[in-house]
Protein backbone atom coordinates (compact mmCIF):
# COMPACT_ATOMS: atom_id res chain seq x y z
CA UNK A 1 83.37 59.87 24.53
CA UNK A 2 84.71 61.11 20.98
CA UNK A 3 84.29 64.42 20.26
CA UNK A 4 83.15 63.80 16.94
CA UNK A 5 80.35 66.34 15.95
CA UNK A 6 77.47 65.13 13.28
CA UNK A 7 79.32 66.47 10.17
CA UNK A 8 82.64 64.53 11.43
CA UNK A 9 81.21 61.11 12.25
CA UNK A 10 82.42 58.15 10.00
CA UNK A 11 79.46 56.22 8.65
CA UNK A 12 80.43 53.18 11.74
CA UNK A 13 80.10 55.80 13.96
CA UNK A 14 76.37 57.35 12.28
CA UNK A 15 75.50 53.41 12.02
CA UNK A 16 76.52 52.51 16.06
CA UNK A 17 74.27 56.23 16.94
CA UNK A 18 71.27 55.24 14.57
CA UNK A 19 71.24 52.00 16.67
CA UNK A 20 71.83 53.38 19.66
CA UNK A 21 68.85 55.71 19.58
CA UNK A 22 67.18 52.75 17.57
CA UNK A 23 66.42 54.72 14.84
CA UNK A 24 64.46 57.76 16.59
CA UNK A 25 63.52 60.46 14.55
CA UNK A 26 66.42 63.25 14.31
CA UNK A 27 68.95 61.25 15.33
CA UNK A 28 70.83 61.99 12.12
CA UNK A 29 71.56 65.19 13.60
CA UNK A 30 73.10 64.75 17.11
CA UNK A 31 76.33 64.26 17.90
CA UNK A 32 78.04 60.75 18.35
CA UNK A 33 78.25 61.54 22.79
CA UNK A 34 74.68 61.47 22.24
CA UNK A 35 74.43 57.69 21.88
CA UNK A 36 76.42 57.68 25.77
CA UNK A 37 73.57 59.64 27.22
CA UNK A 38 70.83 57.24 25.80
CA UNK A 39 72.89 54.38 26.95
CA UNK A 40 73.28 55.62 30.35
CA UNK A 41 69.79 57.01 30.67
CA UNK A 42 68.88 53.26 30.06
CA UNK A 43 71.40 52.02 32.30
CA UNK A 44 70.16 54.17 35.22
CA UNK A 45 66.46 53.68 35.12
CA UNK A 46 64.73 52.86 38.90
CA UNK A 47 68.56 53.91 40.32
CA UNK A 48 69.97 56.34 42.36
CA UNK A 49 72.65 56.23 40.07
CA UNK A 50 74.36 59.36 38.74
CA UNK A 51 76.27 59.63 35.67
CA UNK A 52 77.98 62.60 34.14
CA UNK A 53 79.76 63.17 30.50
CA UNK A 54 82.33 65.97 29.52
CA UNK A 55 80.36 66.28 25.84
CA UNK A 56 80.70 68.84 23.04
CA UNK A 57 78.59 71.52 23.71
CA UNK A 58 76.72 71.73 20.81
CA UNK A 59 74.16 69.15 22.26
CA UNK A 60 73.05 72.45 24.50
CA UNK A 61 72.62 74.47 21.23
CA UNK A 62 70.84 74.69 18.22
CA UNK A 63 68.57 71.80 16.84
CA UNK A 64 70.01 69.19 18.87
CA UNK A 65 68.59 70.11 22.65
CA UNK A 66 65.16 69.47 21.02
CA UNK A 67 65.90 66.25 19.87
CA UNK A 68 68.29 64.84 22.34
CA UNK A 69 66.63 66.37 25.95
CA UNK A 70 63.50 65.62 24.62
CA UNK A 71 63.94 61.90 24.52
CA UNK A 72 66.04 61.71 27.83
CA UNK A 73 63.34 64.36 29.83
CA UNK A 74 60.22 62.63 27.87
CA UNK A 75 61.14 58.55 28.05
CA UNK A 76 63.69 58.25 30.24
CA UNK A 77 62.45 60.92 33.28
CA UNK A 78 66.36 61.83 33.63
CA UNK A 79 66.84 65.18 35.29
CA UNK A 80 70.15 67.80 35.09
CA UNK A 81 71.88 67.43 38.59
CA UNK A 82 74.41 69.79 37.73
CA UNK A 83 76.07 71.66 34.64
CA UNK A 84 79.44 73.00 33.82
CA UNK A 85 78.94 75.75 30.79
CA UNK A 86 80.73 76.28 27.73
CA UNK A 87 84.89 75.80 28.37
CA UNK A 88 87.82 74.66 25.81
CA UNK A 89 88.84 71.67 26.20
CA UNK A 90 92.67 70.96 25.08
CA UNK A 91 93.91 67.49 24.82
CA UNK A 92 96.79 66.53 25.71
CA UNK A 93 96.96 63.69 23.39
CA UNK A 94 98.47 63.46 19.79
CA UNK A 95 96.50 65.69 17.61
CA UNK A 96 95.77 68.41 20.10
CA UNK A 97 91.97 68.05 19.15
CA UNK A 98 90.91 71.78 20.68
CA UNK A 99 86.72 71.79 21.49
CA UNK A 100 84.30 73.69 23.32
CA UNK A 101 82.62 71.27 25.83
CA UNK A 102 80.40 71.28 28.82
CA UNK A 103 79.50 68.88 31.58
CA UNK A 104 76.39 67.18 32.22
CA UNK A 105 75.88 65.32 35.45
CA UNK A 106 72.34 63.72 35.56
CA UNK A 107 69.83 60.88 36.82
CA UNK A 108 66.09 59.12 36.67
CA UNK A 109 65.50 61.09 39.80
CA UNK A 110 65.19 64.48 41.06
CA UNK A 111 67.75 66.50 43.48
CA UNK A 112 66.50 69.63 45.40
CA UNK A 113 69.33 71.58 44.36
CA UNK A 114 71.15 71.68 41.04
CA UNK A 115 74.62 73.77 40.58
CA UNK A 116 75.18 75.45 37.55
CA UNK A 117 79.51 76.36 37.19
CA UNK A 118 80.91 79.01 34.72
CA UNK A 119 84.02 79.21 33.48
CA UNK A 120 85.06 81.63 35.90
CA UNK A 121 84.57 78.86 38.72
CA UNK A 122 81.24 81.07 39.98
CA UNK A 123 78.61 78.46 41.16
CA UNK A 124 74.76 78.84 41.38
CA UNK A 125 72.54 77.06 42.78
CA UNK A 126 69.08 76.72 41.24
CA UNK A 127 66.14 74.85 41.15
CA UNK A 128 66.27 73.43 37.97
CA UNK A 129 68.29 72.95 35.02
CA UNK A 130 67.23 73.40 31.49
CA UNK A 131 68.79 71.75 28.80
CA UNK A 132 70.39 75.28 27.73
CA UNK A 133 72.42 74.83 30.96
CA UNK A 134 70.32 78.05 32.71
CA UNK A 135 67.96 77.68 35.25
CA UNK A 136 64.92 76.87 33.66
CA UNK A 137 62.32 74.18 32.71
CA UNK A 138 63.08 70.80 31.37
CA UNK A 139 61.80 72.29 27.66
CA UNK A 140 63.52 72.36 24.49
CA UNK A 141 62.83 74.22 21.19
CA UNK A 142 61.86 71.86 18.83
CA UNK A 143 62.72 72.46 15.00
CA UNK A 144 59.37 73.01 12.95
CA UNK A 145 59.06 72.57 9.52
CA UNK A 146 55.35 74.37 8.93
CA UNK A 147 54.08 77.62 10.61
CA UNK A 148 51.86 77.25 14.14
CA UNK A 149 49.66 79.98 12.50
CA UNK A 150 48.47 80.48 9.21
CA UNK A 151 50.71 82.73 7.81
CA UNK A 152 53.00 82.13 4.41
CA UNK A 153 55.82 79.53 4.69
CA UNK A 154 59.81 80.44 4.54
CA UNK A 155 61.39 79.01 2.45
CA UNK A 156 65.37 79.65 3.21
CA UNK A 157 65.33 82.23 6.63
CA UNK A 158 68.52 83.57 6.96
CA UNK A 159 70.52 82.49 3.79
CA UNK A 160 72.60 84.64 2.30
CA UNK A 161 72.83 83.83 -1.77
CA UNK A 162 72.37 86.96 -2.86
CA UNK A 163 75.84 86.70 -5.17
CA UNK A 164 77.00 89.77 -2.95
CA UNK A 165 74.48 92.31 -3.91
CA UNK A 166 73.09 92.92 -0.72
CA UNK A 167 76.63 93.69 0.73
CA UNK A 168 76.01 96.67 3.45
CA UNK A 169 79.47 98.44 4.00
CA UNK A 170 79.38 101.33 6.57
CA UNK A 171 79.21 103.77 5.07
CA UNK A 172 76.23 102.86 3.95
């Protein structure tokens, strides 16, 4: 698939995802390989059948985990098989487009042993398979936008528009 992240997508491309994921909440903010998973996950259903992307690995970071692994884990049953972390990717193509990417192999049915690879060609095998490509749970954290307690909202977090003020240098 296109390595197109959200913020690159041309509006076909945010028009053929929205469909895609017919119109699921979030969707805005995956990127376009998304839509492949949610096609395939489809695809597969009551199969054997494996399937596996090379995808930009921002899909194992961040917001989108919660929103992407929680559809495919939640409707679709799909489970990580195996998992090849964070490497760059260099095309050989005109352009030379230069990403970080991972590897997802997956199915709608469960393995008894899942390999994890690193970049330094060390395999592990584990149990399970989180969407954060470690051994773990199928769970995602999910972006909130009120407090699970009552306690005072934030408004920005971490934002820094301070106009420079709050500069620490080190000698400070």
């Amino acid at each position: 698939p296109p390595f197109v992240g959200k913020h690159l997508m041309k509006d076909t491309q945010g028009k053929e995802l929205d469909r895609v994921w017919k119109g699921m909440k979030g969707n805005g903010l995956l990127d376009y390989v998304t839509g492949w998973y949610r096609l395939a996950a489809e695809f597969i259903q009551g199969t054997q059948i494996k399937a596996a992307f090379v995808s930009t690995n921002s899909i194992t970071q961040g917001e989108q985990p919660g929103i992407l692994w929680g559809e495919l884990f939640g409707k679709f049953k799909l489970k990580i098989h195996f998992a090849y972390r964070t490497f760059k990717w260099v095309s050989e193509a005109k352009g030379k487009a230069s990403v970080h990417v991972v590897i997802i192999g997956f199915g709608a049915h469960d393995t008894t042993s899942k390999l994890i690879f690193d970049e330094n060609n060390h395999v592990s095998t584990v149990s399970n398979i989180s969407p954060y490509l470690v051994e773990g749970a199928d769970l995602a954290v999910v972006s909130r936008t009120l407090p699970i307690t009552n306690v005072p909202r934030s408004i920005y977090g971490n934002k820094p528009t301070d106009g420079g003020t709050l500069i620490i240098e080190e000698e400070d």
